[in-house]
N, C-alpha and C. Protein backbone atom coordinates (compact mmCIF):
# COMPACT_ATOMS: atom_id res chain seq x y z
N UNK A 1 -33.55 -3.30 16.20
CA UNK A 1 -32.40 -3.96 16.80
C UNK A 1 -31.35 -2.91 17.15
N UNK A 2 -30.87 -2.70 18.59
CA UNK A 2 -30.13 -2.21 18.75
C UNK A 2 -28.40 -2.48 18.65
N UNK A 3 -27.67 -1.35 18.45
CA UNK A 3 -26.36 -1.77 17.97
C UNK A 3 -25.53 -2.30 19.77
N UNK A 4 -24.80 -2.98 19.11
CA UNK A 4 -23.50 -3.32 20.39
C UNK A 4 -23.24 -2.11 20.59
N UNK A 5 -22.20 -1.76 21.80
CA UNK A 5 -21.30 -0.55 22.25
C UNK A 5 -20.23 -1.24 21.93
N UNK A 6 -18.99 -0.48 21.42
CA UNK A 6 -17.72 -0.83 21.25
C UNK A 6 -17.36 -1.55 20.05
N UNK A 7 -18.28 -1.56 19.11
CA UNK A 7 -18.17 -2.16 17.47
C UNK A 7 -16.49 -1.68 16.94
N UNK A 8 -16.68 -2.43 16.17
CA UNK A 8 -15.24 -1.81 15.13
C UNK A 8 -15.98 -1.41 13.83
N UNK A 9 -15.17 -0.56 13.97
CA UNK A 9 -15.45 0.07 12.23
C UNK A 9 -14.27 0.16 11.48
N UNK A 10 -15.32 -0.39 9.98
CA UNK A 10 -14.34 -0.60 8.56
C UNK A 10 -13.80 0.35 8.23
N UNK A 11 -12.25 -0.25 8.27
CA UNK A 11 -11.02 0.53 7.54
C UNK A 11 -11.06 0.97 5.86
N UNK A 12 -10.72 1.71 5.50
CA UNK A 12 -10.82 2.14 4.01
C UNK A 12 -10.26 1.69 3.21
N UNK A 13 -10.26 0.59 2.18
CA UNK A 13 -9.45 -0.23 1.38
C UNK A 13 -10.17 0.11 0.35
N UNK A 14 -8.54 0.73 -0.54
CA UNK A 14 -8.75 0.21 -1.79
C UNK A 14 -8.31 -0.44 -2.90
N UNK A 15 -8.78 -0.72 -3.94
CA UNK A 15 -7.93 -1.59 -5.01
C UNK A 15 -7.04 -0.63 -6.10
N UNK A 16 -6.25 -1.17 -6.33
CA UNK A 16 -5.01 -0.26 -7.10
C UNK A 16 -4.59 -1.34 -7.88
N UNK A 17 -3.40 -0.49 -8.88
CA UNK A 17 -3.59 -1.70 -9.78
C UNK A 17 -1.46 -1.70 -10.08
N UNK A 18 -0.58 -2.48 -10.07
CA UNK A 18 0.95 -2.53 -10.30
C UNK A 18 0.82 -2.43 -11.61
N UNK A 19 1.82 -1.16 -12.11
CA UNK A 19 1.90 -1.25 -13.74
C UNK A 19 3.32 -1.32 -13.98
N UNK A 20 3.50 -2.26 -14.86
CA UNK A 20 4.93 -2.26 -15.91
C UNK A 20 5.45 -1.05 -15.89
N UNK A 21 6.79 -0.76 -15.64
CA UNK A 21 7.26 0.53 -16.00
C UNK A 21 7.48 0.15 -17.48
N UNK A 22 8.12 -0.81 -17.87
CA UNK A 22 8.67 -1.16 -18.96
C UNK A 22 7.75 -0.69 -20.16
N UNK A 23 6.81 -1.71 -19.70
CA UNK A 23 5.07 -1.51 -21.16
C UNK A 23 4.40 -1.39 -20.95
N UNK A 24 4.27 -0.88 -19.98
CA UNK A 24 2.74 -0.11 -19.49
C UNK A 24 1.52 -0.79 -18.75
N UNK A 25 2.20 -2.04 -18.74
CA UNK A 25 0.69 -3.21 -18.27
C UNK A 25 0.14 -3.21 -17.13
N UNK A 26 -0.99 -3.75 -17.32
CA UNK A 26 -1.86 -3.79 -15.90
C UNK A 26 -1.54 -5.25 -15.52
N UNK A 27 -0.38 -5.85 -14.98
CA UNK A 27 0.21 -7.30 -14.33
C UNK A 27 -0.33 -7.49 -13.20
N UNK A 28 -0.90 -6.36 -11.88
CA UNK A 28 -1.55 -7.28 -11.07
C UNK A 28 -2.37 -6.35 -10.41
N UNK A 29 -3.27 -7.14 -9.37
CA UNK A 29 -4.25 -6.28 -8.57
C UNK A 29 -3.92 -6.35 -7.44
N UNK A 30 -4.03 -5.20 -6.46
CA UNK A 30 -4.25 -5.82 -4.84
C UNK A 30 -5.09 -4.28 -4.37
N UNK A 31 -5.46 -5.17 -2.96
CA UNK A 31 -6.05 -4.20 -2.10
C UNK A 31 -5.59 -3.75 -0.74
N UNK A 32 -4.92 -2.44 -0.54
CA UNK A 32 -4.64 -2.13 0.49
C UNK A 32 -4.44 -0.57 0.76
N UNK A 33 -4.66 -0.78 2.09
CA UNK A 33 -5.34 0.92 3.21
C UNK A 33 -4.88 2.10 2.34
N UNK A 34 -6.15 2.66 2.85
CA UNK A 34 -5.35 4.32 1.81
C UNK A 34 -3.92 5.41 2.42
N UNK A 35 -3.45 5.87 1.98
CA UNK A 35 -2.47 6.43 2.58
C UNK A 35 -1.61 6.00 2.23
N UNK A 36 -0.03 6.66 2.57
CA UNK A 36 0.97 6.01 2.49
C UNK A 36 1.85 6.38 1.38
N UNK A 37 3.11 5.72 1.11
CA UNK A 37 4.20 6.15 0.08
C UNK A 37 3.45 5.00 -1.00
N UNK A 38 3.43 5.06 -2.35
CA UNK A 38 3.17 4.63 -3.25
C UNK A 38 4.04 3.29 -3.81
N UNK A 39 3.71 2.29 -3.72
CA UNK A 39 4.18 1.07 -3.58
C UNK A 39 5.51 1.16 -4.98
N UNK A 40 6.28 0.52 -5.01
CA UNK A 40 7.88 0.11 -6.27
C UNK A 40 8.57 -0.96 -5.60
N UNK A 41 7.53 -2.27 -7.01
CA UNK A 41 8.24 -3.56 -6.41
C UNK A 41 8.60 -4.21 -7.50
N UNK A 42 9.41 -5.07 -7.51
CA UNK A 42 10.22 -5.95 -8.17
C UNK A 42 8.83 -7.08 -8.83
N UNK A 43 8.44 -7.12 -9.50
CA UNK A 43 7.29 -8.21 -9.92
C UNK A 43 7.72 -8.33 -11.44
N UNK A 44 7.13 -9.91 -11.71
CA UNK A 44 7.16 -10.38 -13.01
C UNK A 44 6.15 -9.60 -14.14
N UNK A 45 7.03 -9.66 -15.21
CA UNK A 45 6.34 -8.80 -16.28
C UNK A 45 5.76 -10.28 -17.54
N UNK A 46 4.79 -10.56 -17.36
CA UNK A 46 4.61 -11.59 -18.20
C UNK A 46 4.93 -11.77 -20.25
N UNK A 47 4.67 -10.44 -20.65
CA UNK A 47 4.81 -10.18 -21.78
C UNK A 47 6.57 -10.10 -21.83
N UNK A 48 7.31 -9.60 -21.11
CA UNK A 48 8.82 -9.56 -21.18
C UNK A 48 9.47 -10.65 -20.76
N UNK A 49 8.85 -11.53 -20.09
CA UNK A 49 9.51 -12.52 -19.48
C UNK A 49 10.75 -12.51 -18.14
N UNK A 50 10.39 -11.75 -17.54
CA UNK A 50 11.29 -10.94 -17.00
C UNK A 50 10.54 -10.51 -15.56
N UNK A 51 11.46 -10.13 -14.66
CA UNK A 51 11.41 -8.89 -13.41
C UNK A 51 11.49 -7.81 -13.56
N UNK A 52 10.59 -6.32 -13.97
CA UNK A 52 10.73 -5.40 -13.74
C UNK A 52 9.82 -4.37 -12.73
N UNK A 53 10.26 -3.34 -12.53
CA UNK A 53 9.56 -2.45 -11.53
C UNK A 53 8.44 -2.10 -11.73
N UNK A 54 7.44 -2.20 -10.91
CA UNK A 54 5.91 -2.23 -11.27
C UNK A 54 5.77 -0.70 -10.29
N UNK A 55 4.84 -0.35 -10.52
CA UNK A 55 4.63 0.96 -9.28
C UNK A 55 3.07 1.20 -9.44
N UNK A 56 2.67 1.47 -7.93
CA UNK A 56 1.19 1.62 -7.86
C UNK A 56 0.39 2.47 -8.46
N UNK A 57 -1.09 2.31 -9.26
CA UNK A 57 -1.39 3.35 -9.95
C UNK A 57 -3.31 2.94 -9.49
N UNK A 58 -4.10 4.18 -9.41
CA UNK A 58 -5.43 4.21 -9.15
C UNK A 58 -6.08 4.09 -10.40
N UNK A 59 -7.22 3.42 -10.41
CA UNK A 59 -8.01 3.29 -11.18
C UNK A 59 -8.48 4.48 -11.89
C-alpha cells in the first residue's frame, strides 16, 4: 500500500507531571509539545487544601 503525498506528521508530545512547591506532590498530569518556558501555575494542592504554585517537572 502506497502512502498519500502531503500526510501530516506527529508532533512530539509529552507527559510531564505539576508538582507542589509547597510538599512536593505529584497533583496533576498533562500532555503538551516539547519546548518552551517551563509551565508556574496557580493549581489546587489537595493535601493543603489550598492554591499553591505547581511547576512543571519530567518524569
Amino acid at each position: 500500500m502506497a502512502k498519500k503525498p502531503g500526510g501530516k506528521r506527529k508532533r512530539k508530545v509529552d507527559s510531564i507531571f505539576l508538582v507542589c512547591e509547597e510538599t512536593g506532590d505529584y497533583n496533576y498530569t498533562i500532555r503538551r509539545k516539547t519546548g518552551g518556558e517551563k509551565l508556574k501555575l496557580m493549581k489546587y494542592s489537595p493535601r493543603l487544601r489550598k492554591h499553591t504554585l505547581h511547576v512543571e517537572k519530567k518524569k
